[in-house]
C-alpha atoms as a PDB file:
ATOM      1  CA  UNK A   1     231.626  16.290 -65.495  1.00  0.00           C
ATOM      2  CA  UNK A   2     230.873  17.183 -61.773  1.00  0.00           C
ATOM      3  CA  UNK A   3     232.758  13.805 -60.791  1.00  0.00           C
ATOM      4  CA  UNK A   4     235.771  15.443 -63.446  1.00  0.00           C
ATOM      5  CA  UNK A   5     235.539  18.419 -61.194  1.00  0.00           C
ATOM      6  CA  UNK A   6     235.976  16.516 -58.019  1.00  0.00           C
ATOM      7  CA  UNK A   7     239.053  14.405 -59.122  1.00  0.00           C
ATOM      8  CA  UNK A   8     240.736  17.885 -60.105  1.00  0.00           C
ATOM      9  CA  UNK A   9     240.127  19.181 -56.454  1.00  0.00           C
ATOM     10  CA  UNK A  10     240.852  15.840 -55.396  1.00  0.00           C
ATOM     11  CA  UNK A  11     244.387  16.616 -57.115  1.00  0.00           C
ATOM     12  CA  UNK A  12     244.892  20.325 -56.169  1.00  0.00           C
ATOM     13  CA  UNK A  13     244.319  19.344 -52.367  1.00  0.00           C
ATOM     14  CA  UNK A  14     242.829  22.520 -51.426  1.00  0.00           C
ATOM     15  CA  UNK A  15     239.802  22.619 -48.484  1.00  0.00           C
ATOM     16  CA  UNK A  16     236.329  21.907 -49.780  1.00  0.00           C
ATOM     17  CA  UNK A  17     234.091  24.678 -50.370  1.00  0.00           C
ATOM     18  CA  UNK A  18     231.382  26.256 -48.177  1.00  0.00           C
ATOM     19  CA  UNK A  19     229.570  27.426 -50.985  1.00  0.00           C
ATOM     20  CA  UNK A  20     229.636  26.578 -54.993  1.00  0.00           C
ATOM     21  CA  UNK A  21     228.944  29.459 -57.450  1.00  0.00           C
ATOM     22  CA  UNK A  22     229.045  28.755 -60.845  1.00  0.00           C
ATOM     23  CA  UNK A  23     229.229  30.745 -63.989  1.00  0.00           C
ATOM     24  CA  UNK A  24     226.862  31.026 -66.635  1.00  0.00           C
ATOM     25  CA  UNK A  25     226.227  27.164 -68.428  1.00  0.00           C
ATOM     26  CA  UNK A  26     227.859  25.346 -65.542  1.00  0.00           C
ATOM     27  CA  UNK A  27     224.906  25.042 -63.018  1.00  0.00           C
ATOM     28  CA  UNK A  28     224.250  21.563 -63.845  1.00  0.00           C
ATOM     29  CA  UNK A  29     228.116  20.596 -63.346  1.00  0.00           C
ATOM     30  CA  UNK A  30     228.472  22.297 -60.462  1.00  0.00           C
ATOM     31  CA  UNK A  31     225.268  20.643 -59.068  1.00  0.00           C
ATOM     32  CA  UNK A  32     227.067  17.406 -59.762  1.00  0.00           C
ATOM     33  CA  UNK A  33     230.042  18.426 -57.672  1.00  0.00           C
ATOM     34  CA  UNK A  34     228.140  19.752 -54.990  1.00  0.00           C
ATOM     35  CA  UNK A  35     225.990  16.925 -54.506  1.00  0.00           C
ATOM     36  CA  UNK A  36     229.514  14.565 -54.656  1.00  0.00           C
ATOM     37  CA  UNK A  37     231.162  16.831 -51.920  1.00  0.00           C
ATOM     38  CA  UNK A  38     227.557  17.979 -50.285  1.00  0.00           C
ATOM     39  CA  UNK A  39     227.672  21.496 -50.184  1.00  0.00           C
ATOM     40  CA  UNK A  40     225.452  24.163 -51.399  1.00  0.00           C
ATOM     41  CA  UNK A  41     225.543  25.018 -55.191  1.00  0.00           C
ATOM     42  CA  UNK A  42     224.018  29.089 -55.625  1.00  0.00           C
ATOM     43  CA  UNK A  43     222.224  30.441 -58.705  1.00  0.00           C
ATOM     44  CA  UNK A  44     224.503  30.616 -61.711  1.00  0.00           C
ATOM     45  CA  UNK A  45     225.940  33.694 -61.702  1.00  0.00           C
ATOM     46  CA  UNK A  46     226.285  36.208 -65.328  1.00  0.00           C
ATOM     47  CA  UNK A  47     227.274  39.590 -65.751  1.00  0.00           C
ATOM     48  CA  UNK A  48     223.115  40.413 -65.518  1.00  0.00           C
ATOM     49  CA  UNK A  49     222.878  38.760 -62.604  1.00  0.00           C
ATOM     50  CA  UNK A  50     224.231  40.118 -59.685  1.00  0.00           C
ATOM     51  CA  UNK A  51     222.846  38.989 -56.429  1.00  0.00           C
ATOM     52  CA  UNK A  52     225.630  38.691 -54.158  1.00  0.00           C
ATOM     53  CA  UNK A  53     224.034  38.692 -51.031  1.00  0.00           C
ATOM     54  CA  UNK A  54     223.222  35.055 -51.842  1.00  0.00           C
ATOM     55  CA  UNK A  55     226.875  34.257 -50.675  1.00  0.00           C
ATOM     56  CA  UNK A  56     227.806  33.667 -46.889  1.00  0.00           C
ATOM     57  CA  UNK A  57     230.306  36.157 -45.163  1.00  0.00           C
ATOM     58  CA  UNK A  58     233.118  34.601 -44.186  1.00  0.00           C
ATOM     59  CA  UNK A  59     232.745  31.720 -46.657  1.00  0.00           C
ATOM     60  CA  UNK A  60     235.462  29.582 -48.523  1.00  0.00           C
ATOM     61  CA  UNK A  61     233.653  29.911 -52.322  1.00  0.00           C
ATOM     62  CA  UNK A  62     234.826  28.142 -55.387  1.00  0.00           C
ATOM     63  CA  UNK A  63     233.934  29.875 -58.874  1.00  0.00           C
ATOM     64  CA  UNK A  64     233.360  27.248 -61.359  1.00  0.00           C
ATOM     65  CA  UNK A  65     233.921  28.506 -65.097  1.00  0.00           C
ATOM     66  CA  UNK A  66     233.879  27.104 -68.533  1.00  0.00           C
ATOM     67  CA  UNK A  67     236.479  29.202 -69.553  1.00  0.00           C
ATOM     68  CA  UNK A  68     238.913  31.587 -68.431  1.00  0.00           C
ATOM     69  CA  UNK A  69     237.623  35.028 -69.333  1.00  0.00           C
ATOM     70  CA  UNK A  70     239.730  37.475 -67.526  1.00  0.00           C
ATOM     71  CA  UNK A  71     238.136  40.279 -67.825  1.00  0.00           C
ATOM     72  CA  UNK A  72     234.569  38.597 -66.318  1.00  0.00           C
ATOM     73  CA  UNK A  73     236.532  37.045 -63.592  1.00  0.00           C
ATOM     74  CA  UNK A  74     237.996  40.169 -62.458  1.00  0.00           C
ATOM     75  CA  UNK A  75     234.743  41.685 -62.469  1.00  0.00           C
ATOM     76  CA  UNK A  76     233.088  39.521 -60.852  1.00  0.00           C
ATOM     77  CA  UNK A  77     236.033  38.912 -57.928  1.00  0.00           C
ATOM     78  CA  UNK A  78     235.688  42.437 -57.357  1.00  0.00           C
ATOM     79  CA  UNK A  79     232.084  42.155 -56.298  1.00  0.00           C
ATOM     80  CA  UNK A  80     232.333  39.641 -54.655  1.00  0.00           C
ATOM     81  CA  UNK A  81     234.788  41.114 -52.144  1.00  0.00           C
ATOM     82  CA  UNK A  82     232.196  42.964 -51.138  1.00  0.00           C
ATOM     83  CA  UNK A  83     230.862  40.969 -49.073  1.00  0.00           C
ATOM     84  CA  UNK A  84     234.398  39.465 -47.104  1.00  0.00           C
ATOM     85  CA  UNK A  85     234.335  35.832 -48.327  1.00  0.00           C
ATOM     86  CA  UNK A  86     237.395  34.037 -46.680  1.00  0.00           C
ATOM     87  CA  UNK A  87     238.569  32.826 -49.942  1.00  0.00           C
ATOM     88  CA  UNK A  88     237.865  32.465 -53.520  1.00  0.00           C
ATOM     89  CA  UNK A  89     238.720  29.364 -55.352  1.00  0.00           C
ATOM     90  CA  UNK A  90     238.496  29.406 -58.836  1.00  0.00           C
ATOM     91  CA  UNK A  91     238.244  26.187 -60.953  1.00  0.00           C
ATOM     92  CA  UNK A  92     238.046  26.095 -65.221  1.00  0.00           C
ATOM     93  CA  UNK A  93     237.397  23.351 -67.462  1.00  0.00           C
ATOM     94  CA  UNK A  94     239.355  24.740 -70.124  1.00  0.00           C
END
């Protein structure tokens, strides 16, 4: 699945990453697609898990989700602008 992941970026043409964050049940995945593009996957992220210093200021991050659950998304987006990423990417398998 992480080399599924890389042929859709391949695809959308955007910028590789500086940093992967994936949702809950997609740490393996997106260990897949980091290790195929080299860049650092963080802890999976949930709604009880909020550590967002883990992410770099000023970093492009990609979410990767199973799913798209708006209302999770949102919530977590809004955290995460906290911190003054450069851009979030968002990628769903489904």
């Amino acid at each position: 699945m992480g080399s599924f992941l890389w042929i859709q970026w391949d695809r959308l043409g955007w910028p590789l990453p500086d940093q992967i964050l994936p949702f809950r049940g997609m740490l393996q995945i997106a260990q897949e697609f980091g290790d195929l593009i080299q860049r650092p996957v963080l802890p999976a992220f949930s709604s009880s898990i909020q550590d967002i210093e883990m992410v770099s200021e000023d970093a492009r991050l990609l979410l990767v989700s199973k799913v798209l659950d708006e209302n999770e998304i949102k919530h977590v987006v809004r955290d995460l602008t906290e911190i003054f990423p450069k851009k979030i990417d968002l990628l769903t398998l489904f």
